[in-house]
Protein backbone atom coordinates (compact mmCIF):
# COMPACT_ATOMS: atom_id res chain seq x y z
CA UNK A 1 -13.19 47.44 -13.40
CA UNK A 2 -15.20 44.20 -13.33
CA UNK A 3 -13.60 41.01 -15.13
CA UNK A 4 -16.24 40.91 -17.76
CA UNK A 5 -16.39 44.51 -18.37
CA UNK A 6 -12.56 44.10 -18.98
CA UNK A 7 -13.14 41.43 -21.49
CA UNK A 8 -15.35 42.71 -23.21
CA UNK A 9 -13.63 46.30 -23.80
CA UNK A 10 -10.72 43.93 -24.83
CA UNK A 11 -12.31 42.37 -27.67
CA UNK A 12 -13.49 46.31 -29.02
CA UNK A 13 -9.92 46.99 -29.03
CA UNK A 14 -9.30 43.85 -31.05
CA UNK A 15 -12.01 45.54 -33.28
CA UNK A 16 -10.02 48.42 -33.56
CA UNK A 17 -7.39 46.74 -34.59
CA UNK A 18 -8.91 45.47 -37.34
CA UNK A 19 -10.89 48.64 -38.16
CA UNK A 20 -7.15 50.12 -39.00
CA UNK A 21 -6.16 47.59 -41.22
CA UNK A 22 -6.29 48.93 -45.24
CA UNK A 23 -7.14 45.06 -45.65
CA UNK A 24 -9.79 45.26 -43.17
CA UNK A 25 -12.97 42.68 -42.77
CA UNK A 26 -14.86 45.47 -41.34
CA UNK A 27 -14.92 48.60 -40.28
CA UNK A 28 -16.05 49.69 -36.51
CA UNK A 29 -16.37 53.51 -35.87
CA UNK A 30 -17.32 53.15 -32.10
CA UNK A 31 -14.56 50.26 -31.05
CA UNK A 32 -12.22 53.38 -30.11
CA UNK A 33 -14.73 54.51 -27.52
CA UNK A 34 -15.90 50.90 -26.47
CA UNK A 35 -12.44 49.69 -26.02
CA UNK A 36 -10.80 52.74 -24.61
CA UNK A 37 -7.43 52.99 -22.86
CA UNK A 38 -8.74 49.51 -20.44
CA UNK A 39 -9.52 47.90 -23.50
CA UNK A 40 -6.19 48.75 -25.42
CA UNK A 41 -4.21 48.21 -22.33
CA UNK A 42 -5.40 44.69 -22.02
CA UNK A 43 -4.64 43.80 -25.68
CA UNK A 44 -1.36 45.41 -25.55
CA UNK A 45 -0.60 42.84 -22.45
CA UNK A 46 -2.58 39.83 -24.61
CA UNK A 47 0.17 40.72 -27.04
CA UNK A 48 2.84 40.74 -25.28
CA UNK A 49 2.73 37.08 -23.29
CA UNK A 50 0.41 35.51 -25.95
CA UNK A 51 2.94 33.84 -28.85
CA UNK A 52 0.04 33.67 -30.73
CA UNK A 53 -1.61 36.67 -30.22
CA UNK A 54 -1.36 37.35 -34.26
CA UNK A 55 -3.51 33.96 -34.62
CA UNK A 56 -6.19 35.33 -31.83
CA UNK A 57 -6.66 38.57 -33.79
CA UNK A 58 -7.45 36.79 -37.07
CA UNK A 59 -9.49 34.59 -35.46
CA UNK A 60 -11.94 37.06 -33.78
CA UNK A 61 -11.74 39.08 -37.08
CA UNK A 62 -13.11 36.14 -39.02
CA UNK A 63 -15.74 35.46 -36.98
CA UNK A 64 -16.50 39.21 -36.32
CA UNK A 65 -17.62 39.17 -40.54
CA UNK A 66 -18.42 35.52 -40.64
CA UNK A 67 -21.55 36.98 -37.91
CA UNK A 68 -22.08 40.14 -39.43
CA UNK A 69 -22.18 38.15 -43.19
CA UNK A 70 -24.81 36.02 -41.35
CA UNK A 71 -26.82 38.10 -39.36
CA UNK A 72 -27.19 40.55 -42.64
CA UNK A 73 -28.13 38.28 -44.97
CA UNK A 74 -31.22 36.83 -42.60
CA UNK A 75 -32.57 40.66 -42.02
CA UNK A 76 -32.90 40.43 -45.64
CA UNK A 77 -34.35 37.83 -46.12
CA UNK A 78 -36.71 39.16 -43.79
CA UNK A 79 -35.60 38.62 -40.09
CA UNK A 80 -37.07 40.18 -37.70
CA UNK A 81 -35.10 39.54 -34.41
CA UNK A 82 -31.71 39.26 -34.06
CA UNK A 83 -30.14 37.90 -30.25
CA UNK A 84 -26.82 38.05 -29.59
CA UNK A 85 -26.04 37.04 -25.68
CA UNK A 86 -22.86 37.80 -24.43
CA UNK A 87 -23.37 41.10 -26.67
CA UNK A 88 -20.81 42.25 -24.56
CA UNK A 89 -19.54 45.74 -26.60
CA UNK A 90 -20.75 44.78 -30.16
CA UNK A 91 -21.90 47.95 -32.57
CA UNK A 92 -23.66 45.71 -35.08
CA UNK A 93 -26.74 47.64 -33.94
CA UNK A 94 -24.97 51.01 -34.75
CA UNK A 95 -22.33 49.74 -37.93
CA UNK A 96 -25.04 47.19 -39.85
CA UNK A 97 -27.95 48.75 -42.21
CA UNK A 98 -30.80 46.35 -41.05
CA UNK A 99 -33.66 49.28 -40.88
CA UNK A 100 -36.84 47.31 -39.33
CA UNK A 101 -35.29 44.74 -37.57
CA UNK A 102 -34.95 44.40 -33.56
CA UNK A 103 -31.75 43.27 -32.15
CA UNK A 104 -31.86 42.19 -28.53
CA UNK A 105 -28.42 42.74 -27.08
CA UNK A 106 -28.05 40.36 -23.75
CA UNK A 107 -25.17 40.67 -21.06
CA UNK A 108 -23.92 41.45 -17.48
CA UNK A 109 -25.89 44.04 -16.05
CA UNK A 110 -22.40 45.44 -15.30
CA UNK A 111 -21.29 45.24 -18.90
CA UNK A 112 -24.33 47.07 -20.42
CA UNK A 113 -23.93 49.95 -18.47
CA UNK A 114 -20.67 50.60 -19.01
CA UNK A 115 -21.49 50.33 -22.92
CA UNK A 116 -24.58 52.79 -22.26
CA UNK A 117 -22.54 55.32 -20.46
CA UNK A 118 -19.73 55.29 -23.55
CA UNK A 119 -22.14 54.93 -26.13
CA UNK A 120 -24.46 58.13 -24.59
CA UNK A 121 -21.36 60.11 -25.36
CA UNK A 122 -20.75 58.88 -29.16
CA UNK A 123 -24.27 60.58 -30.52
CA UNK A 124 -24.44 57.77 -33.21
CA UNK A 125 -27.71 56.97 -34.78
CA UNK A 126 -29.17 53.75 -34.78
CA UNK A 127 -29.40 51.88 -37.33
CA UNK A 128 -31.79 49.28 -36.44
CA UNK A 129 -34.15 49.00 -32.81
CA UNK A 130 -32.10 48.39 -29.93
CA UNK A 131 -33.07 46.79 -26.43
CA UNK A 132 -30.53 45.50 -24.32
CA UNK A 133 -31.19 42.56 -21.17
CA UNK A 134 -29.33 42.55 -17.94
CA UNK A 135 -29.08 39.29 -16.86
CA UNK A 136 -26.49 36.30 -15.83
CA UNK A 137 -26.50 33.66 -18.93
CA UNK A 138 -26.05 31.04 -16.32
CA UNK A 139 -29.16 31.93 -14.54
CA UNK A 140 -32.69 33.08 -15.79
CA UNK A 141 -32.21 35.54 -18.36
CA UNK A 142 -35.17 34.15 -21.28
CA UNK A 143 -37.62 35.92 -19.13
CA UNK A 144 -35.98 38.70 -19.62
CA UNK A 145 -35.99 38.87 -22.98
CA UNK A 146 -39.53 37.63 -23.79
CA UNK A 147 -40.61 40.48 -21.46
CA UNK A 148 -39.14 42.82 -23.57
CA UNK A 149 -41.12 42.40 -26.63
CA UNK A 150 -39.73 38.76 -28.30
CA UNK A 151 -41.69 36.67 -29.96
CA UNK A 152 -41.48 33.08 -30.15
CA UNK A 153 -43.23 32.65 -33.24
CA UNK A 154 -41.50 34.44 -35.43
CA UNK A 155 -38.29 34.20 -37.15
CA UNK A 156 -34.91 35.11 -35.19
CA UNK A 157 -31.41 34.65 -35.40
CA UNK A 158 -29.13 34.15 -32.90
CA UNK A 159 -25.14 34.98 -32.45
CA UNK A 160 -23.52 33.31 -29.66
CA UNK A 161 -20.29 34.53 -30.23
CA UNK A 162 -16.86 34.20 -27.68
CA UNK A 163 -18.60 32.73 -24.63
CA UNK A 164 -18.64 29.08 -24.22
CA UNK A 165 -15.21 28.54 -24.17
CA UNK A 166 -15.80 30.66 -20.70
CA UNK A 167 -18.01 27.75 -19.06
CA UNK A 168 -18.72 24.47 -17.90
CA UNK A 169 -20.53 21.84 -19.78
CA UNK A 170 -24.03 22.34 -17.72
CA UNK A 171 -23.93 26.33 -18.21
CA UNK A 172 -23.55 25.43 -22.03
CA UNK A 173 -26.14 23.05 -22.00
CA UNK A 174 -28.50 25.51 -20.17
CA UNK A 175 -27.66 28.23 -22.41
CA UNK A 176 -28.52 26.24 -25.78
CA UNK A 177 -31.76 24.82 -23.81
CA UNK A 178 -33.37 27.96 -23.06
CA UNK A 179 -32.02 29.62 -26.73
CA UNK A 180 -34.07 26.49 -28.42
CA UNK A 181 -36.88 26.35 -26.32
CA UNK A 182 -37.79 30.45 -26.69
CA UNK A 183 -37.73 29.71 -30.82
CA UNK A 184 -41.14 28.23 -31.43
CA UNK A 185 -40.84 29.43 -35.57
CA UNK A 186 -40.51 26.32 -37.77
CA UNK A 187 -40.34 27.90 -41.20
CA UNK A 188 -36.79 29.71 -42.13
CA UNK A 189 -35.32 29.62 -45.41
CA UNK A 190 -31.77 28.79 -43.49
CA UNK A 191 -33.42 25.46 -42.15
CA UNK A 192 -34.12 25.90 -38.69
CA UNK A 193 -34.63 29.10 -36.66
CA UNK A 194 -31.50 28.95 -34.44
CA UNK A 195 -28.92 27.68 -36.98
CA UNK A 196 -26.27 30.28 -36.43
CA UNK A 197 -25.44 29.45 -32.99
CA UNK A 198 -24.56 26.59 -34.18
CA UNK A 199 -22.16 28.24 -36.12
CA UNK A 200 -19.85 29.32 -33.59
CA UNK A 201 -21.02 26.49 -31.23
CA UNK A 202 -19.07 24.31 -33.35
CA UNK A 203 -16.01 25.91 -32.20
CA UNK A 204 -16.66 27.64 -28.72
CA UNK A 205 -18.56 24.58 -26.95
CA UNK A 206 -16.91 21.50 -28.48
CA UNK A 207 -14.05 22.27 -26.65
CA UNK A 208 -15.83 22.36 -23.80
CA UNK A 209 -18.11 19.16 -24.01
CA UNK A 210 -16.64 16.22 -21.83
CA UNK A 211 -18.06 13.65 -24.66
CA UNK A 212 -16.85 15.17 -27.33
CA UNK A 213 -20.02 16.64 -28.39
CA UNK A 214 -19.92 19.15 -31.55
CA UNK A 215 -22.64 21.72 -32.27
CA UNK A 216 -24.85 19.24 -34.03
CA UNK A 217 -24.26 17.01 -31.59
CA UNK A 218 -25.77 19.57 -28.68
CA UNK A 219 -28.97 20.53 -31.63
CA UNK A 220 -30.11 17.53 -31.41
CA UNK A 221 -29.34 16.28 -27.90
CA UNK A 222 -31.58 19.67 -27.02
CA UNK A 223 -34.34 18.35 -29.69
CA UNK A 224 -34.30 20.84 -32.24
CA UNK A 225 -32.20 18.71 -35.38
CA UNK A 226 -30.19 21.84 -38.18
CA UNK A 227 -28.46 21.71 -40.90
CA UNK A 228 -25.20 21.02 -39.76
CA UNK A 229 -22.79 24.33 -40.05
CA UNK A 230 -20.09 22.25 -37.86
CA UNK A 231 -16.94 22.76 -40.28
CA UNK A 232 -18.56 25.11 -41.54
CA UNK A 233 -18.07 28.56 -40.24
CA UNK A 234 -14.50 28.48 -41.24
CA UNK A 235 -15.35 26.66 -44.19
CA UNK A 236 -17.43 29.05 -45.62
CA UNK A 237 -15.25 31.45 -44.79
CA UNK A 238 -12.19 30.15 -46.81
CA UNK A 239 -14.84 30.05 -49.50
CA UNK A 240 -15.03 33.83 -49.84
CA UNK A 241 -12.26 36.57 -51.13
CA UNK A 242 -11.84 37.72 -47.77
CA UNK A 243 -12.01 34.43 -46.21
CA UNK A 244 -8.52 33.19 -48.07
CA UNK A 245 -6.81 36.03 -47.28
CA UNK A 246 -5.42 35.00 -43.78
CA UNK A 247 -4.70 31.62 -42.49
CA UNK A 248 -5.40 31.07 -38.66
C-alpha cells in the first residue's frame, strides 16, 4: 500500500476512534470502511511506540470539529465552495448537511482511488456535490481544480488540515501561493476569503518555517492580509463546551 494511502487510512481510524467515544466530538459512519484493518493496524502500532499517542488523538479530534464547526457555519452563511487539499479520507461530504454547496476534495491520485473504490461499496448518499482532483500539492494541481468547475469570484473556504507539517518551507509556500492567488472574492463576512487555512496554518506550517513565520506571517508575505486566527484555533476551541473538555 502506498505511504500516503497508509496515512491517510490511519487518520480514519483515528476517526473511528473518536466516533466510539459516548463523549464524542463527532460522529463518522464511514471511518470503519475508510480506515479498515491498514488503517487500524497502523494506529494500533502509533499507539504502541508513541508515549503520547493519547495527546495525538485529542489533537486530531479537536481539529476534526474545530473544521467541521468552521466549514458549517460558512455554507450557511452562504458558501458556496468548500476545498480541502490533502482531503485524504475525509466524509465531511457524506457526514455534514451543507445541501447546495460544492466541496472540492484534492489529493494523491493514489489516495482518491482507494477512497472511491471503499466508498462505491458504502451506498451512502451525498450530502452535498462532490468532485474530487488528482494531483501532487507540490506540483500543479490549481489547474486542476479551476477546470473542474471553481470559481474565483466567488466565496470559498478552504481546510488545509494535517499536511504541512509533511513538507519543506518552499512546498508550503507554493501551496499557500496558489490557494491565495485562485481566491479572487473580496467580500466574506469572515474577513477574507481564505481565512481558515490560516487556521490550521498556524499550527501545521509554523513549525515548519525556518524564520519563524506564523500563519499571519505567511498571509501577508503571500499578499492577501486576514484576520489573524493564529492562537486561535485552539483558542476558540477552549471557548466552547466541547472545547474544555480535554486538555492536549
Amino acid at each position: 500500500m502506498p505511504e500516503v494511502v497508509q496515512s491517510a487510512r490511519w487518520v480514519a481510524a483515528q476517526r473511528l476512534r473518536e466516533s466510539e467515544r459516548t463523549d464524542r466530538l463527532f460522529s463518522d459512519p464511514l471511518a470503519p470502511a475508510l480506515s479498515g484493518d491498514e488503517g487500524m493496524a497502523a494506529l494500533k502500532l502509533s499507539e504502541k511506540y508513541n508515549p503520547r499517542h493519547e495527546e495525538t488523538a485529542n489533537y486530531i479530534a479537536i481539529r476534526t470539529r474545530f473544521f467541521d464547526d468552521v466549514a458549517q457555519a460558512d455554507a450557511t452563511a452562504g458558501t458556496r465552495q468548500i476545498v480541502l487539499p490533502a482531503a485524504g479520507m475525509d466524509a465531511r461530504a457524506y457526514r455534514i448537511s451543507w445541501l447546495g454547496t460544492t466541496l472540492y476534495e484534492i489529493d494523491h491520485p493514489h489516495v482518491l482511488a482507494a477512497k472511491e473504490e471503499i466508498l462505491q461499496a458504502q451506498h451512502r448518499a451525498l450530502e452535498c456535490k462532490r468532485i474530487t482532483i488528482g494531483a501532487d500539492l507540490t506540483q500543479d494541481w490549481i489547474h486542476g481544480l479551476l477546470d473542474s468547475g471553481f470559481r474565483s469570484n466567488e466565496q470559498s473556504t478552504w481546510l488545509i488540515e494535517g499536511l504541512f507539517y509533511y513538507l519543506d518551507e518552499p512546498a508550503v509556500n507554493r501551496i499557500l501561493k496558489d490557494s491565495f492567488s485562485s481566491c479572487r472574492a473580496r467580500q466574506r463576512a469572515r474577513n477574507g476569503p481564505c481565512e481558515p487555512i490560516l487556521a490550521h496554518c498556524s499550527v501545521d506550517a509554523a513549525g515548519s518555517q525556518g524564520d519563524g513565520r506564523t500563519g499571519d506571517g505567511l498571509a501577508v508575505w503571500h499578499g492577501r492580509p486576514c484576520r489573524a486566527l493564529r492562537c486561535a484555533w485552539l483558542g476558540c476551541c477552549h471557548e466552547r463546551p466541547w472545547g474544555r473538555r480535554r486538555e492536549i
